[in-house]
N, C-alpha and C. Protein backbone atom coordinates (compact mmCIF):
# COMPACT_ATOMS: atom_id res chain seq x y z
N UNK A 1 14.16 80.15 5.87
CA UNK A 1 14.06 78.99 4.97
C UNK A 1 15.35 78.18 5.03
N UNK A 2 15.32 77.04 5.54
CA UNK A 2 16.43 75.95 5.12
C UNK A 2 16.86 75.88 3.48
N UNK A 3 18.61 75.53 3.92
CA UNK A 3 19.18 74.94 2.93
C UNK A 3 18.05 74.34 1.46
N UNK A 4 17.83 73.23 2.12
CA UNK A 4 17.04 72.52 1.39
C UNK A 4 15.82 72.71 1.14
N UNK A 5 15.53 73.92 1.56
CA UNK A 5 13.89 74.49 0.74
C UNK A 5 14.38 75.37 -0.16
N UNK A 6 15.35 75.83 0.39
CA UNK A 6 15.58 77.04 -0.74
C UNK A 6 16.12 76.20 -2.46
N UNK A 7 16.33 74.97 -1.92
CA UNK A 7 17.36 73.85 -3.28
C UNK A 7 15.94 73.55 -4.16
N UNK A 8 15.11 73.56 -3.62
CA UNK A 8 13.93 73.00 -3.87
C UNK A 8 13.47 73.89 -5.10
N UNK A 9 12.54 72.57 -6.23
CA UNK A 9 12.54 73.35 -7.32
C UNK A 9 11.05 72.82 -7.34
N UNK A 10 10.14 73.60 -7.87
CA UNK A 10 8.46 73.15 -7.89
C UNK A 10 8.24 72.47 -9.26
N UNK A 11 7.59 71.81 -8.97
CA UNK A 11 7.35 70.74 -10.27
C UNK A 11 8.64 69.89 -10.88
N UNK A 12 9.93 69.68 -10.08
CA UNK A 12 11.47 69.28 -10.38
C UNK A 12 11.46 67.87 -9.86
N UNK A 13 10.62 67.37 -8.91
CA UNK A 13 11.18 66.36 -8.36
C UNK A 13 10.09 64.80 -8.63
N UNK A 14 11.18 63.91 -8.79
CA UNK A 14 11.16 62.50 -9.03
C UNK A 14 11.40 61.47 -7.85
N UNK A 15 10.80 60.88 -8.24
CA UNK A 15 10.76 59.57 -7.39
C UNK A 15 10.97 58.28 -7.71
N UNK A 16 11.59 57.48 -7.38
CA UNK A 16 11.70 55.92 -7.20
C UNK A 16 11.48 55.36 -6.35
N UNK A 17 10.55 53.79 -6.43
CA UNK A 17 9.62 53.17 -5.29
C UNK A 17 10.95 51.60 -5.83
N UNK A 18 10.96 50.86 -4.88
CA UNK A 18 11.42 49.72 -4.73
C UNK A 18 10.75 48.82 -3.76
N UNK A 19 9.50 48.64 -4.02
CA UNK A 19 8.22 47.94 -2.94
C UNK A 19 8.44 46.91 -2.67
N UNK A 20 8.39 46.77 -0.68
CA UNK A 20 8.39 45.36 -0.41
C UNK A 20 7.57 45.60 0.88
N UNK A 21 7.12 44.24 1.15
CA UNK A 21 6.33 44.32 2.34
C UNK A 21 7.29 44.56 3.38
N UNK A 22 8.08 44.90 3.83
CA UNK A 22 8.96 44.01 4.77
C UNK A 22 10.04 45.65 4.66
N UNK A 23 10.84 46.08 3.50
CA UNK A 23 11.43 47.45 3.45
C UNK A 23 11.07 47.85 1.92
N UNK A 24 10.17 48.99 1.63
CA UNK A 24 10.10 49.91 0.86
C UNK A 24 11.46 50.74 0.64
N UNK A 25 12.20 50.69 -0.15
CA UNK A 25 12.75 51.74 -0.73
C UNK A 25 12.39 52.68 -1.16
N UNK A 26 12.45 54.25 -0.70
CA UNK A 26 11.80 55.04 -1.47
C UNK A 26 12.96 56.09 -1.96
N UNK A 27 13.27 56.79 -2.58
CA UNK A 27 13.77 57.95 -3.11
C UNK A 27 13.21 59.29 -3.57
N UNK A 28 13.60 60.11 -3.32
CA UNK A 28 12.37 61.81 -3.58
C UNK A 28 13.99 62.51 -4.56
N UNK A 29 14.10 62.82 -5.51
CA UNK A 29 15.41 63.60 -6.24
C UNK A 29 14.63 64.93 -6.44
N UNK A 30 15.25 66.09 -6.61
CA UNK A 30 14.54 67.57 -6.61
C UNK A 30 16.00 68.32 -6.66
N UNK A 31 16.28 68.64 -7.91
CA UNK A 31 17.71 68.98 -8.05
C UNK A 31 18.55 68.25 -7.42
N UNK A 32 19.47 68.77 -6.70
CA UNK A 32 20.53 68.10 -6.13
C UNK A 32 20.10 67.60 -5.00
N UNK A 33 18.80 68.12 -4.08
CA UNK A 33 18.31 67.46 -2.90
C UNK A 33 17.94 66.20 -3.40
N UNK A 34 18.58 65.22 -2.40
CA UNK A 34 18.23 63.43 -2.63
C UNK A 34 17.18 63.35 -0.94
N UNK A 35 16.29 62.78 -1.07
CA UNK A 35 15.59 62.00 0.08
C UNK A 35 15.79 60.85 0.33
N UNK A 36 16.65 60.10 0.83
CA UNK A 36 16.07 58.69 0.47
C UNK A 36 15.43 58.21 2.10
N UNK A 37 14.41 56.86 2.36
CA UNK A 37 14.01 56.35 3.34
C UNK A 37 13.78 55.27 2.86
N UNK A 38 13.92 54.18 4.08
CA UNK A 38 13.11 52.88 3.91
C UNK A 38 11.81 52.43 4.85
N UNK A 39 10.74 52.27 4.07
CA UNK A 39 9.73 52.10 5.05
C UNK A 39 9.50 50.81 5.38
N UNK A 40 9.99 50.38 6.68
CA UNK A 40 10.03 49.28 6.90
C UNK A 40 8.45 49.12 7.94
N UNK A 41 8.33 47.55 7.36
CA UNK A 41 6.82 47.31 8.31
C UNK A 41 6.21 45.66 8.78
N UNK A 42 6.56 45.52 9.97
CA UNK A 42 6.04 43.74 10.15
C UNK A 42 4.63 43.62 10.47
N UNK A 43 4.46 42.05 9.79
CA UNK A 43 3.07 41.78 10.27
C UNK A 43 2.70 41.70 11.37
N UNK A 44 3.15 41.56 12.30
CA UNK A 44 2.77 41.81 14.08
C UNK A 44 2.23 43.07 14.81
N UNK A 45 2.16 44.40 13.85
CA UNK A 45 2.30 45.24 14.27
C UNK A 45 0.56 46.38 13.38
N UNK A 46 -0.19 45.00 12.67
CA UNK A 46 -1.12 45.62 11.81
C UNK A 46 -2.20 44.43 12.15
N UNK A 47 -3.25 44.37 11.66
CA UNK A 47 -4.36 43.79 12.06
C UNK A 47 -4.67 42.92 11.26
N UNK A 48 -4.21 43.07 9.65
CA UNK A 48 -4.12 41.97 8.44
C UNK A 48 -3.56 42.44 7.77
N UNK A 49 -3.51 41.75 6.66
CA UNK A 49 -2.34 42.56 5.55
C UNK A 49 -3.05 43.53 4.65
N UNK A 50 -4.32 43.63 4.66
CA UNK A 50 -4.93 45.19 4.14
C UNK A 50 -4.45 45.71 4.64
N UNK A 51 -4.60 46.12 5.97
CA UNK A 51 -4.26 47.51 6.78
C UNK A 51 -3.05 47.77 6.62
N UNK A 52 -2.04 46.52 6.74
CA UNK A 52 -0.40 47.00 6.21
C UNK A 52 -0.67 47.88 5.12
N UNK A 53 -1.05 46.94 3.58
CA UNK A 53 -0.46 47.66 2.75
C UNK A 53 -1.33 49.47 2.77
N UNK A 54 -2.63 49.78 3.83
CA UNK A 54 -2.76 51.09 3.61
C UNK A 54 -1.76 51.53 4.12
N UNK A 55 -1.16 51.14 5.53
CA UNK A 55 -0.07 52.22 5.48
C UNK A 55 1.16 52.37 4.92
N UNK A 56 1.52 51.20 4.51
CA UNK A 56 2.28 51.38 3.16
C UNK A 56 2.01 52.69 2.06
N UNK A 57 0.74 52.60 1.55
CA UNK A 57 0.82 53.08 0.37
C UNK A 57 0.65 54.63 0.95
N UNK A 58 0.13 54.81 2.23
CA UNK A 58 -0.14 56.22 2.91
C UNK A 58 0.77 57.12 3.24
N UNK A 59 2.12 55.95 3.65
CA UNK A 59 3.69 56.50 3.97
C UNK A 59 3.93 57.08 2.80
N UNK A 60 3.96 56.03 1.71
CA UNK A 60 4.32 56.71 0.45
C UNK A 60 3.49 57.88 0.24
N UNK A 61 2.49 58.17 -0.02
CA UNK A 61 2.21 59.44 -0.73
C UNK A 61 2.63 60.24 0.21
N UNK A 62 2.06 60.24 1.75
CA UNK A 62 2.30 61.48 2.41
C UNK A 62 4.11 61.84 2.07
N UNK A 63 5.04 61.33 1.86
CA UNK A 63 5.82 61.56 1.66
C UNK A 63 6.24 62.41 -0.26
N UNK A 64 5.08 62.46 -1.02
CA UNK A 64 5.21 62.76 -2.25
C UNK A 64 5.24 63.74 -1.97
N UNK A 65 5.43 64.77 -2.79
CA UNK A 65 5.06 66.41 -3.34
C UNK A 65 4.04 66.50 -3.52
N UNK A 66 3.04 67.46 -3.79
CA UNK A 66 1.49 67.50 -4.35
C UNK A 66 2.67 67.62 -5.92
N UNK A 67 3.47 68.38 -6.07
CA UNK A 67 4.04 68.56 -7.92
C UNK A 67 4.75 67.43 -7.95
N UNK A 68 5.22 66.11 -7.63
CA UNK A 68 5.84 65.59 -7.97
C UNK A 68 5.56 65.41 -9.90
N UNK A 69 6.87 65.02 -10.40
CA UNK A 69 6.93 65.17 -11.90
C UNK A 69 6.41 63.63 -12.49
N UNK A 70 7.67 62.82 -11.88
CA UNK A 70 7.21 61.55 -12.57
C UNK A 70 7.92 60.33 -10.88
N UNK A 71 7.16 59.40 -11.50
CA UNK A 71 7.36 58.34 -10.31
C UNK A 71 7.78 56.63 -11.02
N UNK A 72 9.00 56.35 -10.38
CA UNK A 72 9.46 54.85 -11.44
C UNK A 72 9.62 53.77 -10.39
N UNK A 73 8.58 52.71 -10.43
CA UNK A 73 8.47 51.56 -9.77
C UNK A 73 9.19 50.58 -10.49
N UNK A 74 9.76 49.26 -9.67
CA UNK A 74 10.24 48.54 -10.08
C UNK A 74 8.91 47.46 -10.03
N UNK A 75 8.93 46.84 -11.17
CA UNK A 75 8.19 46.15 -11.78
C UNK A 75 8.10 44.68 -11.02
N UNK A 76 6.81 44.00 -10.56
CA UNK A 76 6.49 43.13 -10.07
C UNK A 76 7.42 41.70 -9.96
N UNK A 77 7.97 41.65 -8.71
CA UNK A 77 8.69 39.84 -8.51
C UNK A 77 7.94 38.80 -8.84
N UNK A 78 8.83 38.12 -9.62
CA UNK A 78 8.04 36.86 -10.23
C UNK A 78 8.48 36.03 -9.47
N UNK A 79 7.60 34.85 -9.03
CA UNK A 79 8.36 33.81 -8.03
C UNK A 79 9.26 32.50 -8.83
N UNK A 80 10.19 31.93 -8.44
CA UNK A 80 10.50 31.42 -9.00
C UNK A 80 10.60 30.13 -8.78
N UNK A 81 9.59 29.28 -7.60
CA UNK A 81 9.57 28.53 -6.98
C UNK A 81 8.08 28.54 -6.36
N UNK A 82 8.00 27.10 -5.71
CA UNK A 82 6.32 27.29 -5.43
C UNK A 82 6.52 27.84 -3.70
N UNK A 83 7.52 28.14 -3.27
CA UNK A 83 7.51 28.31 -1.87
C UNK A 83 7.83 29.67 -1.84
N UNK A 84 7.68 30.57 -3.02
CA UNK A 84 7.81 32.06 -3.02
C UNK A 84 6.49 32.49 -3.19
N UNK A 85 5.83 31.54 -3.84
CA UNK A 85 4.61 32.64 -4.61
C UNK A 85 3.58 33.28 -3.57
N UNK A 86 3.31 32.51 -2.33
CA UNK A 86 2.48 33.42 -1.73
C UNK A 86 3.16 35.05 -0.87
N UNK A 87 4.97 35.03 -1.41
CA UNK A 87 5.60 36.49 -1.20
C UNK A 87 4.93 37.04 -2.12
N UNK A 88 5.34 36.55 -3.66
CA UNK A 88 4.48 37.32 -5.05
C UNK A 88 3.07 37.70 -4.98
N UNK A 89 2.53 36.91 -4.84
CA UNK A 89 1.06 37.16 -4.10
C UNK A 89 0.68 38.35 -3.29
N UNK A 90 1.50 38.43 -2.23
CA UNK A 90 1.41 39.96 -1.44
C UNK A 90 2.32 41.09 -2.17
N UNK A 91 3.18 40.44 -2.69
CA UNK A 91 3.60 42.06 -3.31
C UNK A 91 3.18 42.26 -4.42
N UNK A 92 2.46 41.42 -5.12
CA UNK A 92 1.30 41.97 -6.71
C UNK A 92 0.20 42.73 -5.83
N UNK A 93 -0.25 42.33 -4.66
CA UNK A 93 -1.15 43.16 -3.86
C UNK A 93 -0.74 44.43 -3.49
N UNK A 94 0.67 44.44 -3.01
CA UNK A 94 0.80 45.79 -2.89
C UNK A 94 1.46 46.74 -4.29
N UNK A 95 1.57 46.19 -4.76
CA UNK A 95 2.17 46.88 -6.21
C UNK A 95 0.83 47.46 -6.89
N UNK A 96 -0.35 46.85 -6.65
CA UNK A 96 -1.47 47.08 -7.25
C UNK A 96 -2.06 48.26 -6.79
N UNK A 97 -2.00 48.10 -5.25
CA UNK A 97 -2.14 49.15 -4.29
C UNK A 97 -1.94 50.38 -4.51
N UNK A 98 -0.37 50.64 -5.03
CA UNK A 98 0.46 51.28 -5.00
C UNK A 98 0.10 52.06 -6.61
N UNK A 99 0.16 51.32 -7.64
CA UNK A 99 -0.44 51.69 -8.51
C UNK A 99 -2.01 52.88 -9.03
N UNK A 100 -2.85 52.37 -7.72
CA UNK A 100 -4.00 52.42 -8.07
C UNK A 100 -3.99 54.20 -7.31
N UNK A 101 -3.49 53.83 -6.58
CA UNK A 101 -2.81 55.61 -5.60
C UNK A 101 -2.68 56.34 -6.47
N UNK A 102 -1.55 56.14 -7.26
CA UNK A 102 -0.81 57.28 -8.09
C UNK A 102 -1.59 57.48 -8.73
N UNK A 103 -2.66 56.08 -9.87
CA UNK A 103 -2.93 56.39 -10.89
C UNK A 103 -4.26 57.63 -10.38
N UNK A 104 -4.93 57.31 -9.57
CA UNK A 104 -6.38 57.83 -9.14
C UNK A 104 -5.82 59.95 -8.47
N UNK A 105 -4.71 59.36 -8.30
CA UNK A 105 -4.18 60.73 -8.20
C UNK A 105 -3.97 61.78 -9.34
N UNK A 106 -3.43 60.83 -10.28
CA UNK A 106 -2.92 61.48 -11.74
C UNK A 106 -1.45 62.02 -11.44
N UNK A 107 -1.18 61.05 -10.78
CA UNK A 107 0.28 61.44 -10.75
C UNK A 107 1.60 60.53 -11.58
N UNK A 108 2.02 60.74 -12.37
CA UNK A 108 2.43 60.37 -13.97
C UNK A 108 3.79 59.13 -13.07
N UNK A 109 3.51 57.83 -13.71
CA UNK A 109 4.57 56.68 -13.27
C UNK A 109 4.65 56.25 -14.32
N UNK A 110 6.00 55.17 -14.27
CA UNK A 110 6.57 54.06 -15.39
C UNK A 110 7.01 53.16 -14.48
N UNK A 111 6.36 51.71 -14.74
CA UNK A 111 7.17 50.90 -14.28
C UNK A 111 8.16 50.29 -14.86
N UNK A 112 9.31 49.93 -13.91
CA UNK A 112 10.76 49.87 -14.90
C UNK A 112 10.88 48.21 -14.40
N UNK A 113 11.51 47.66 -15.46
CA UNK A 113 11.50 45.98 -15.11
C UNK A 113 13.32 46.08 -14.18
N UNK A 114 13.35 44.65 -13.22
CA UNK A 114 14.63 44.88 -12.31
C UNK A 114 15.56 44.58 -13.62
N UNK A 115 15.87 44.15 -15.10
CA UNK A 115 16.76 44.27 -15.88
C UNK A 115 17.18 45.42 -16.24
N UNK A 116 16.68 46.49 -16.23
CA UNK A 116 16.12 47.78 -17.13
C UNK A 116 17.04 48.63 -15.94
N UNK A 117 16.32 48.48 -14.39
CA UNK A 117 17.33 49.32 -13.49
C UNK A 117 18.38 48.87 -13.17
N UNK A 118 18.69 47.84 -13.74
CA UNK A 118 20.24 46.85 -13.26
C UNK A 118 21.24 47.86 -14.36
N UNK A 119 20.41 47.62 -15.48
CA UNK A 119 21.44 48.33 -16.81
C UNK A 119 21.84 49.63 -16.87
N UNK A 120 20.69 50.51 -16.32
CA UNK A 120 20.63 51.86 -16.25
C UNK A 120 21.67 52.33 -15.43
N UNK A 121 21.92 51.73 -13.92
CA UNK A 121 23.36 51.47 -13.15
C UNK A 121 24.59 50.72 -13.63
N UNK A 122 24.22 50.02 -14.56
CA UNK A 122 25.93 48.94 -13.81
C UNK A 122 26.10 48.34 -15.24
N UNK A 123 24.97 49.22 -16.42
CA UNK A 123 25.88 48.90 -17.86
C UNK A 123 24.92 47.66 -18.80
N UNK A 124 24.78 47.21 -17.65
CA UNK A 124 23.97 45.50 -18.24
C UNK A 124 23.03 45.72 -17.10
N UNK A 125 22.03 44.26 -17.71
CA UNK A 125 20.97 44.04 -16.68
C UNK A 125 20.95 42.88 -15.76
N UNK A 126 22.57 42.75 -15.59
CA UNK A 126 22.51 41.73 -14.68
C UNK A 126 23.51 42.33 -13.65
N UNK A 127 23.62 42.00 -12.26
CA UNK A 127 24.84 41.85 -11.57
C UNK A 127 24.17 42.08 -9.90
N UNK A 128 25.02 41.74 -8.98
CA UNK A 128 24.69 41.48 -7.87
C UNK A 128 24.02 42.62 -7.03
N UNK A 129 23.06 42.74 -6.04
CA UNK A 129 22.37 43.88 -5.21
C UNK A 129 23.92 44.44 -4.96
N UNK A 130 24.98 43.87 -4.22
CA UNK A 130 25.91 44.82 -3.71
C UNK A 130 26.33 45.70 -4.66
N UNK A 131 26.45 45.62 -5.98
CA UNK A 131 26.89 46.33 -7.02
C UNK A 131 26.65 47.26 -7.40
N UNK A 132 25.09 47.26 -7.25
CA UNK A 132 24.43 48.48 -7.44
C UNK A 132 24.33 49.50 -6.35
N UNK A 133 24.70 48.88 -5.30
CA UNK A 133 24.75 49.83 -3.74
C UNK A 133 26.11 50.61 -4.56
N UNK A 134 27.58 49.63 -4.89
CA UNK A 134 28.30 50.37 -4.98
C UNK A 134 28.05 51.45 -5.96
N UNK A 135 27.93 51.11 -7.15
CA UNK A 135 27.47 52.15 -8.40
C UNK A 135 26.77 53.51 -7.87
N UNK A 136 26.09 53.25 -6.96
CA UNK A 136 25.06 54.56 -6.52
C UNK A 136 25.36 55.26 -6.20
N UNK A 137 26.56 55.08 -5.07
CA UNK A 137 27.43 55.63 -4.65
C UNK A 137 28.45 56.40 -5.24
N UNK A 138 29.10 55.55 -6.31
CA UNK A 138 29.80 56.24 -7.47
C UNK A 138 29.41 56.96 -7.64
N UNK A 139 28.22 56.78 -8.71
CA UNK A 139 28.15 57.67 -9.65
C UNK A 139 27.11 59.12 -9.42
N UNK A 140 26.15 58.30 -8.21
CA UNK A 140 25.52 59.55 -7.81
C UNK A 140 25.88 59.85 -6.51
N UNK A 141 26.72 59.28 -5.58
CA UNK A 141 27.16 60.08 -4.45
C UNK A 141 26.36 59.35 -3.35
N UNK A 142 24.94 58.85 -3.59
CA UNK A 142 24.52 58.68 -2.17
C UNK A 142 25.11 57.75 -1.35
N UNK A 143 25.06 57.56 -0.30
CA UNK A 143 25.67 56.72 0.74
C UNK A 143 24.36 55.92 1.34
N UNK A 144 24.16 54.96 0.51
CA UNK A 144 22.59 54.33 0.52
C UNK A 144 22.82 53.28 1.74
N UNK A 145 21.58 53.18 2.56
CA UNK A 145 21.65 52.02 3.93
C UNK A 145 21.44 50.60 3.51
N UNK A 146 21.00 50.66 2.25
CA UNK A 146 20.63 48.90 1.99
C UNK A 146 20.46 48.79 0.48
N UNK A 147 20.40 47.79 -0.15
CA UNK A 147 19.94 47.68 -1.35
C UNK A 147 18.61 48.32 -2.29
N UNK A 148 17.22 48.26 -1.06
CA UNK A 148 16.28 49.17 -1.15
C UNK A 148 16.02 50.24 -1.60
N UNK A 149 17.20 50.78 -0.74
CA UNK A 149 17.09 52.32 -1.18
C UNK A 149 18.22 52.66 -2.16
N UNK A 150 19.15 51.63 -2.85
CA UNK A 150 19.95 51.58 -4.28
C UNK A 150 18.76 51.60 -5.16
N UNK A 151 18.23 50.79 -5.07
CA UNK A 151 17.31 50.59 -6.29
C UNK A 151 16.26 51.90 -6.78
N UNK A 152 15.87 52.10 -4.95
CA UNK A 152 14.87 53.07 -5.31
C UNK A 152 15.64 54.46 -5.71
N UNK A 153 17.12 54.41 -5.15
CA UNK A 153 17.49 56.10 -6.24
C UNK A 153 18.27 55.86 -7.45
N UNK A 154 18.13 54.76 -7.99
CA UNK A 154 18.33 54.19 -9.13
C UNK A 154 17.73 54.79 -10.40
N UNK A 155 16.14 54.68 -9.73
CA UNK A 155 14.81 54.30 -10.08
C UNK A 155 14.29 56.27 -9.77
N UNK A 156 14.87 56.66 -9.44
CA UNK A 156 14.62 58.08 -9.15
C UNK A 156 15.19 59.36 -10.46
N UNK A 157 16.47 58.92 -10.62
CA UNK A 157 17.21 59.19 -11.86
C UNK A 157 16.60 58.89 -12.70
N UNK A 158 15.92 57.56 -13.51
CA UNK A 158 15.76 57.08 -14.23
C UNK A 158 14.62 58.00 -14.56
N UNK A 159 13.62 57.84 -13.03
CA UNK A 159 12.51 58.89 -13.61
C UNK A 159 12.56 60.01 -14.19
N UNK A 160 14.05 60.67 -13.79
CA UNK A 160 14.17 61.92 -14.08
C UNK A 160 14.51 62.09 -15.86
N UNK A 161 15.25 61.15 -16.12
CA UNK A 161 16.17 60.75 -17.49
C UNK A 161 14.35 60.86 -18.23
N UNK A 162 13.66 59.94 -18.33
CA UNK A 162 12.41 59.88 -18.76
C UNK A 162 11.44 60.81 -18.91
N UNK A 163 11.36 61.74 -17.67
CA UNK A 163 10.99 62.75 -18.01
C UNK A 163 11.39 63.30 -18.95
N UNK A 164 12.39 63.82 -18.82
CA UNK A 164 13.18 64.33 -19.73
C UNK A 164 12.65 64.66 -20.99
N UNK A 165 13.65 63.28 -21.28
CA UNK A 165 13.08 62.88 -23.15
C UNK A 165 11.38 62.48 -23.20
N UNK A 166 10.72 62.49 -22.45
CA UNK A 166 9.22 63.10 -22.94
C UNK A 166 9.27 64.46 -23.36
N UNK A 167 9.88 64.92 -22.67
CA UNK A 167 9.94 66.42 -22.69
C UNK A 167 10.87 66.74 -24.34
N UNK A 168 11.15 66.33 -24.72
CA UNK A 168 11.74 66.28 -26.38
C UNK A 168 13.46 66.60 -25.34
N UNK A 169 14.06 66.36 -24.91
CA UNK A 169 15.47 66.62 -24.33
C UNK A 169 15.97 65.75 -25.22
N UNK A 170 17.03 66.29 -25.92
CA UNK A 170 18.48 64.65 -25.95
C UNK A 170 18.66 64.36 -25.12
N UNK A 171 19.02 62.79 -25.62
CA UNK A 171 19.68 62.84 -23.79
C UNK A 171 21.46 62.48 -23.93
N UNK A 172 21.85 63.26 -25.57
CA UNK A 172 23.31 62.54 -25.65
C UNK A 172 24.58 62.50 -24.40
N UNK A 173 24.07 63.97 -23.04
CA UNK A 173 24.85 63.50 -21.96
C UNK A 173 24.73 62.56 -20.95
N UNK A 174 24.68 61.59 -21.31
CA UNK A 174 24.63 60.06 -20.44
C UNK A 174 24.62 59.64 -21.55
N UNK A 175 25.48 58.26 -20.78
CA UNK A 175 26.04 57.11 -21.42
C UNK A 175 25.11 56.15 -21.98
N UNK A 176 25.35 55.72 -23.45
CA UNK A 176 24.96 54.82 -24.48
C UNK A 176 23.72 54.08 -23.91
N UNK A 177 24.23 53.58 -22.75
CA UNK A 177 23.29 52.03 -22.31
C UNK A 177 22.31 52.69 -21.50
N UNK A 178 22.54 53.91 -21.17
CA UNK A 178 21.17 54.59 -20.10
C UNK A 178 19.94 54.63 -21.07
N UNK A 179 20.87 55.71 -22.59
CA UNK A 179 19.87 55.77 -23.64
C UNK A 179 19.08 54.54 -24.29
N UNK A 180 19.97 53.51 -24.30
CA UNK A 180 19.39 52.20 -24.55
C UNK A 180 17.80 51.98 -23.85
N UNK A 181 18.48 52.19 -22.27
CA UNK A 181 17.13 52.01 -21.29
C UNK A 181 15.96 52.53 -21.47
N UNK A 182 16.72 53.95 -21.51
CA UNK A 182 15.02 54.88 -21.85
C UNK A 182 14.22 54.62 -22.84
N UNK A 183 15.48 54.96 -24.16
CA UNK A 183 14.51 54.22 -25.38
C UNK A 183 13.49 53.18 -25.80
N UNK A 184 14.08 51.88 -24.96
CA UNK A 184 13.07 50.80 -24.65
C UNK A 184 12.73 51.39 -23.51
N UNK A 185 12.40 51.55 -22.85
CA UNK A 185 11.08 51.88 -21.76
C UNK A 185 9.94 53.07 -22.72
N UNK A 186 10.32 54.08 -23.70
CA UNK A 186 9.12 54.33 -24.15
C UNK A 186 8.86 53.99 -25.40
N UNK A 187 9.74 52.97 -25.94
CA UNK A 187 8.83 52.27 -26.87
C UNK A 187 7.50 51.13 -26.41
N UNK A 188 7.94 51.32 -25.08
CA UNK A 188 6.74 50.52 -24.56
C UNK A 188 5.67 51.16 -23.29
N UNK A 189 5.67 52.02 -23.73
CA UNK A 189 5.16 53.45 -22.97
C UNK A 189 3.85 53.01 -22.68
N UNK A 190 3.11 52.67 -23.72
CA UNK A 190 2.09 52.22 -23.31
C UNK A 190 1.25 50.98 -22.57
N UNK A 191 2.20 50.55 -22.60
CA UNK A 191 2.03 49.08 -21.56
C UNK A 191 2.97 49.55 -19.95
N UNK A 192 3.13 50.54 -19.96
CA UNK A 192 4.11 50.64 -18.56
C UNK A 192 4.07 52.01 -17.96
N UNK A 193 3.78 52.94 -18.60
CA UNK A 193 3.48 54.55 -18.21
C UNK A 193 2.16 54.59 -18.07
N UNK A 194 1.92 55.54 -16.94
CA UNK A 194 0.27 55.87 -16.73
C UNK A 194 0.04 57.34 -16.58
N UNK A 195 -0.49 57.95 -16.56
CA UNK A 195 -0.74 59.46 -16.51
C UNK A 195 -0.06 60.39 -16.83
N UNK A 196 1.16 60.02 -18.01
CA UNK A 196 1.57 60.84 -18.52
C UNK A 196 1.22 61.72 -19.88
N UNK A 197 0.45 62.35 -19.73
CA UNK A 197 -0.50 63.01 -20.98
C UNK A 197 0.51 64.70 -20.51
């Protein structure tokens, strides 16, 4: 048995998704074992953009645990311009996608808004992608390849923090503004968590 099977804890591990057509961020946390990958994917290389997002959403699971615990997506890009929205357009498609996986699985998610994982890292819910690469690094060590995969082990922790305090945990070891986060994320539990019974 490898290192990292033996680290391996059953029913321990979390995930964070950071969905894009173009690079998926993903993150797998399981004690101290971190996974991270980016699933990158062009349209030249699929037949339409259904078939992308199946293998999108196929990469992702085959890559889950059958025990994964909990799973934290970052919450749908809003466009902010009329020359974005048909990006928004495909990634509400694949977010939906992505959604409909887990949920039909029963595999327990929260989607976290990009303010919510900005704060949970870097204090507040604002500040630049590089920032949060650095923070990640800080504070959890990884040596992340892109912003993608900041977010998504951002978003991996977070799941874990959440679990947690479902689980009745304090969470007085972490800092003020994490608790801030969680707290609002399950006061709104029900508009943003799915299969967590």
């Amino acid at each position: 048995m490898s290192e990292e099977q033996e680290k391996y804890v059953a029913g321990q591990s979390f995930c964070g998704l950071d969905l894009s057509l173009t690079s998926t961020g993903f993150c797998l946390k399981n004690g101290s074992t971190i996974t991270i990958d980016t699933i990158k994917t062009e349209p030249k290389n699929f037949k339409n953009d259904l078939d992308r997002l199946i293998h999108i959403r196929n990469t992702i699971i085959s890559k889950l645990p059958a025990d994964v615990k909990m799973v934290c997506i970052e919450d749908f890009f809003i466009p902010s311009n009329k020359l974005q929205i048909g990006s928004g357009i495909k990634l509400a498609m694949l977010g939906t996608t992505i959604r409909l996986s887990l949920y039909e699985r029963g595999i327990p998610f929260v989607i976290v808004s990009p303010n919510s994982l900005k704060k949970h890292i870097l204090g507040k819910g604002v500040g630049d992608k590089c920032m949060v690469v650095r923070e990640v690094f800080k504070k959890y060590g990884i040596d992340v390849k892109d912003d993608n995969q900041a977010d998504a082990s951002v978003l991996a922790y977070l799941a874990e923090h959440i679990s947690q305090a479902l689980s009745g945990k304090k969470m007085d070891d972490i800092p003020k503004y994490q608790q801030e986060v969680i707290s609002g994320l399950l006061s709104s539990i029900g508009d943003r968590g799915y299969n967590l019974q």
